[in-house]
C-alpha atoms as a PDB file:
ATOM      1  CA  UNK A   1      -8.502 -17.793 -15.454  1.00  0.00           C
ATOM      2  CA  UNK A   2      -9.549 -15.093 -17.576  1.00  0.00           C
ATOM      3  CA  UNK A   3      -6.368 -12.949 -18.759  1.00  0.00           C
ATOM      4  CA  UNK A   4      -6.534  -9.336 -17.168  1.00  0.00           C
ATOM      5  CA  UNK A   5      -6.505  -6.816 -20.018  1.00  0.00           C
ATOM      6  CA  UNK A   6      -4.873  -3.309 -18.726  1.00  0.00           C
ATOM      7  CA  UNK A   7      -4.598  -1.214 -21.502  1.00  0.00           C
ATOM      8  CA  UNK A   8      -8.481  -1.473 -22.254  1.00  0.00           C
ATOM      9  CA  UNK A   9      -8.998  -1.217 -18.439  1.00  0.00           C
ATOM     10  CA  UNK A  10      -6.807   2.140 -18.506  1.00  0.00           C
ATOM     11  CA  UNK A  11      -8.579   2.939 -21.346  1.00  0.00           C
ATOM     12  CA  UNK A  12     -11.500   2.914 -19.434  1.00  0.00           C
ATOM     13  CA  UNK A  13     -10.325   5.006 -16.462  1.00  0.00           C
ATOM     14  CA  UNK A  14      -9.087   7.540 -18.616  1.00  0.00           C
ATOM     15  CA  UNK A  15     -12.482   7.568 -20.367  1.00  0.00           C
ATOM     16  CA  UNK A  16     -14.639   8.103 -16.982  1.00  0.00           C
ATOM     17  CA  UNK A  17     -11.991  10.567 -15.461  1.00  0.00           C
ATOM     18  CA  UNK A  18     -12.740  12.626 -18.623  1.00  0.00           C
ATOM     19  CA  UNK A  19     -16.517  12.448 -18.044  1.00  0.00           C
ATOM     20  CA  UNK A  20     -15.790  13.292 -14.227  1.00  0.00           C
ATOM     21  CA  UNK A  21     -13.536  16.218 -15.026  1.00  0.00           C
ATOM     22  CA  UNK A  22     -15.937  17.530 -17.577  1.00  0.00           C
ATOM     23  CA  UNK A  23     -18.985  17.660 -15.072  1.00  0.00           C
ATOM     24  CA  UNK A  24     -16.801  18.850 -12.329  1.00  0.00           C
ATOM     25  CA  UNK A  25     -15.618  21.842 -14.700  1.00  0.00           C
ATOM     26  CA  UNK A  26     -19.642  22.140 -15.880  1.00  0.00           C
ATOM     27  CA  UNK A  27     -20.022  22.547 -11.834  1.00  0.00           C
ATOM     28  CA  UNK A  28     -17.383  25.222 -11.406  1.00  0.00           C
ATOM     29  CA  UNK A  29     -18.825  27.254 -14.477  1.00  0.00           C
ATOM     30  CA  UNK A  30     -22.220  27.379 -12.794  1.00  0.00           C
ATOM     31  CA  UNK A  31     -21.249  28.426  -9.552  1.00  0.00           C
ATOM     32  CA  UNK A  32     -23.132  31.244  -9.754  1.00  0.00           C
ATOM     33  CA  UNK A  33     -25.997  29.978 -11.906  1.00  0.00           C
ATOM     34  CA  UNK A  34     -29.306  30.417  -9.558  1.00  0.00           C
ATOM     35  CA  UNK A  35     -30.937  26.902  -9.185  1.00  0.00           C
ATOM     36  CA  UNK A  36     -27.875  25.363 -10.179  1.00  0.00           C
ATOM     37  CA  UNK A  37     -27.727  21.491  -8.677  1.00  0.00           C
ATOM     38  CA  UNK A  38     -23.710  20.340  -8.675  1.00  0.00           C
ATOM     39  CA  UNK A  39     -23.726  16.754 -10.373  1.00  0.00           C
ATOM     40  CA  UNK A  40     -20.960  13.835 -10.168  1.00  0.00           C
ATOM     41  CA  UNK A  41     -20.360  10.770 -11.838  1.00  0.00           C
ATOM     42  CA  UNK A  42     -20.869   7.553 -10.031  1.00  0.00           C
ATOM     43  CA  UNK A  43     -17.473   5.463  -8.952  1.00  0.00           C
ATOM     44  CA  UNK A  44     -15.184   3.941 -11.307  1.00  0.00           C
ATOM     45  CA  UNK A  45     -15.838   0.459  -9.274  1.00  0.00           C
ATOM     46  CA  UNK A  46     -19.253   0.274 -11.330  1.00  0.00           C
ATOM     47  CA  UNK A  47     -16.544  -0.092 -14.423  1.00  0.00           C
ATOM     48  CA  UNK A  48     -15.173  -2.815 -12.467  1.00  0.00           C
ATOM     49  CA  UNK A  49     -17.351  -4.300 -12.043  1.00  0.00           C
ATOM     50  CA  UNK A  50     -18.560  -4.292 -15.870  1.00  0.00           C
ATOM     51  CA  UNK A  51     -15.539  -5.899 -17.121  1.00  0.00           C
ATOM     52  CA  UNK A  52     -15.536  -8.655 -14.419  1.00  0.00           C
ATOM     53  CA  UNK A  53     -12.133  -8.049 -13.168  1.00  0.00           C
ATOM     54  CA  UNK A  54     -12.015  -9.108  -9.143  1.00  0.00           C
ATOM     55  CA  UNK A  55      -9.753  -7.196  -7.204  1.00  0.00           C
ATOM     56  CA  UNK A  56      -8.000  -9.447  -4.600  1.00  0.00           C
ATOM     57  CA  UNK A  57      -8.806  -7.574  -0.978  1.00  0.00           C
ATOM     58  CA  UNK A  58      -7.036  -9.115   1.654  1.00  0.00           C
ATOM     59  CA  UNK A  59      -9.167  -7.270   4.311  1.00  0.00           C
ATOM     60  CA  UNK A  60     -12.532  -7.357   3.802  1.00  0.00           C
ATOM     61  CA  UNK A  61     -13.121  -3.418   4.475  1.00  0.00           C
ATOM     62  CA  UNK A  62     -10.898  -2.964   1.324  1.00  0.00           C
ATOM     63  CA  UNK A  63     -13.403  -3.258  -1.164  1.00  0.00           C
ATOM     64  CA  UNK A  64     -16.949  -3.435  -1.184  1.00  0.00           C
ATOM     65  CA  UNK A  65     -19.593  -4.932  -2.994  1.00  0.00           C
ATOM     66  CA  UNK A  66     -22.296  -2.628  -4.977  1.00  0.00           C
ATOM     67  CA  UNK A  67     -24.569  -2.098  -7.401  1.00  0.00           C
ATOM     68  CA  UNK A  68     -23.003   1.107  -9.356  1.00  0.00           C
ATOM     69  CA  UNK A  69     -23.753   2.451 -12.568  1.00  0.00           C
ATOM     70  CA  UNK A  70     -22.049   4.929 -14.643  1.00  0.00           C
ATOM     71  CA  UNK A  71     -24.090   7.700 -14.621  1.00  0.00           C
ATOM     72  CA  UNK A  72     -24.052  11.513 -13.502  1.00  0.00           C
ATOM     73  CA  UNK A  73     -26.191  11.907 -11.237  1.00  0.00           C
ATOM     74  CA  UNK A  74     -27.383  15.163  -8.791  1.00  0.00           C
ATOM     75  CA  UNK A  75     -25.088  15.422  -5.145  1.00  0.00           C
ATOM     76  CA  UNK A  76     -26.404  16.087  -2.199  1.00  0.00           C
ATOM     77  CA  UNK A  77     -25.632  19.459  -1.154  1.00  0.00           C
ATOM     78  CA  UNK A  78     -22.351  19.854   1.444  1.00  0.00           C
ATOM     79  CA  UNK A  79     -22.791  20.095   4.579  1.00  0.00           C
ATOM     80  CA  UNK A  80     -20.407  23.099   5.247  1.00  0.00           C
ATOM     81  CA  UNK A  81     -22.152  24.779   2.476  1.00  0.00           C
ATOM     82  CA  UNK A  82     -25.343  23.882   1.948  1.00  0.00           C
ATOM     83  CA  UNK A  83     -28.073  25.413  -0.509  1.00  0.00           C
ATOM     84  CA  UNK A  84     -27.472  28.810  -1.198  1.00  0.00           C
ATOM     85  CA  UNK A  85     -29.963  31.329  -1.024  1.00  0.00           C
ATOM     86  CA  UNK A  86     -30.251  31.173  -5.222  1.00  0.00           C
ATOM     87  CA  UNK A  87     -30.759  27.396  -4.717  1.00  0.00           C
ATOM     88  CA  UNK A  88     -27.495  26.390  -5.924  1.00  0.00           C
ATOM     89  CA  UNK A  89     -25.533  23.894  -4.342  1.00  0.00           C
ATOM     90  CA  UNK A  90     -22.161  23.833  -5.823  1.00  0.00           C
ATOM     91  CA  UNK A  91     -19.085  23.980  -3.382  1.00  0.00           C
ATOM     92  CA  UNK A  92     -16.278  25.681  -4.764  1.00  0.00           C
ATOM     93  CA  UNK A  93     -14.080  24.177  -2.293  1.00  0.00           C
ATOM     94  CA  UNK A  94     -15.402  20.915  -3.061  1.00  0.00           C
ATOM     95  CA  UNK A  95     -15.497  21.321  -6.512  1.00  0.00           C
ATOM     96  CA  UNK A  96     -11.341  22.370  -6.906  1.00  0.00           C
ATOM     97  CA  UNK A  97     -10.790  19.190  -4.175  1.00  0.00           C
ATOM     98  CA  UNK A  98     -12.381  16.967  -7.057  1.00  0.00           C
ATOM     99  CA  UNK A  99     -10.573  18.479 -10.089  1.00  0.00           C
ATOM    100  CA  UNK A 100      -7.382  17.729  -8.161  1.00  0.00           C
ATOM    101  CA  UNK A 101      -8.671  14.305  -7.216  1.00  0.00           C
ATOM    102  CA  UNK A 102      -9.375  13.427 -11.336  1.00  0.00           C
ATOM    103  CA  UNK A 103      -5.648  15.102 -12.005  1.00  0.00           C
ATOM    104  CA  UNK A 104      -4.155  12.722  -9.355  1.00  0.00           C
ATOM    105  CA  UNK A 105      -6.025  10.032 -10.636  1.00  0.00           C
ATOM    106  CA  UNK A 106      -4.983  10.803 -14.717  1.00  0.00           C
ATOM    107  CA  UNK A 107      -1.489  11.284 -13.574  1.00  0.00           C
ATOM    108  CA  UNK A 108      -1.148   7.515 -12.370  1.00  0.00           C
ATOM    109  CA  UNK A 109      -3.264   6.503 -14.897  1.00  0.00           C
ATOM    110  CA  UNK A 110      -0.938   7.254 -17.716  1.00  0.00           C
ATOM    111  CA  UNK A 111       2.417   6.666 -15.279  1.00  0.00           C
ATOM    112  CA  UNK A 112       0.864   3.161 -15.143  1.00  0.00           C
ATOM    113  CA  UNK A 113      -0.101   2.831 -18.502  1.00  0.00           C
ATOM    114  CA  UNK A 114       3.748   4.207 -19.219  1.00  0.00           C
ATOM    115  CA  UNK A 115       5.536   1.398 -16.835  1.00  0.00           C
ATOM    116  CA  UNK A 116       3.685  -1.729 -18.513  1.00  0.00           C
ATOM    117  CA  UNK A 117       4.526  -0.518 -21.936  1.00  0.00           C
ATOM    118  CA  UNK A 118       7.644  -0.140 -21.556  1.00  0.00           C
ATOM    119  CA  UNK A 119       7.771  -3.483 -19.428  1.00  0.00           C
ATOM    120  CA  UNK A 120       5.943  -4.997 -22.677  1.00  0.00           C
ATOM    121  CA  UNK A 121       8.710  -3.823 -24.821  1.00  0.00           C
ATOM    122  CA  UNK A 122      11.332  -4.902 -22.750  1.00  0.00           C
ATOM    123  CA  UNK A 123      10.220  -8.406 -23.217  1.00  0.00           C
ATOM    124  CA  UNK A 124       9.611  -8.335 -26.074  1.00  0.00           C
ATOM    125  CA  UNK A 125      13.276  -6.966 -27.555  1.00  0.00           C
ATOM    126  CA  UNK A 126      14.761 -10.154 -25.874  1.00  0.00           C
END
């Protein structure tokens, strides 16, 4: 069994949730921008799946199976909003939900991160 190693995996994370909050912020700039197309960044499961690492699922709607790649790519536009008449297709709304969502996401990133260092250090003073 191949040793799991979380510090580059967290590295990782906090690498593609600063690529996500980047384009989300390029999104919000350009609300306004005529012919504007909002982008995102595929899921973080692509990185996942990069590195090897198999989650254990112990229902099999917990996780699935894809082809991903980490790339930003063009959304389709929202339902709720739409294309606007200037042919942009950012959703504020949207948009804010996101930046919260990559927040959330840094947030237990680095409480994580936090926790096993210290539980590293721990063992290691004794």
């Amino acid at each position: 069994m191949q040793p799991i190693q979380f510090f580059e995996l967290a590295s990782r994370q906090a690498e593609w949730l600063s690529v996500r909050q980047s384009v989300v912020a390029g999104n919000i700039a350009n609300a306004n921008t005529p012919g504007y197309r909002a982008k995102d960044v595929s899921p973080f499961q692509s990185v996942l799946e990069n590195t090897g690492i198999r989650m254990a699922a112990t229902n099999p709607m917990h996780f699935t199976e894809g082809s991903l790649s980490s790339e930003i790519t063009e959304v389709e536009p929202n339902k709720d909003v739409g294309e606007q008449i200037s042919g942009n297709t950012v959703g504020l709304a949207e948009e804010l939900m996101k930046q919260g969502q990559v927040k959330r996401e840094f947030e237990l990133n680095a409480g994580l991160v936090k926790v096993y260092h210290r539980m590293m250090l721990m063992t290691v003073r004794k």
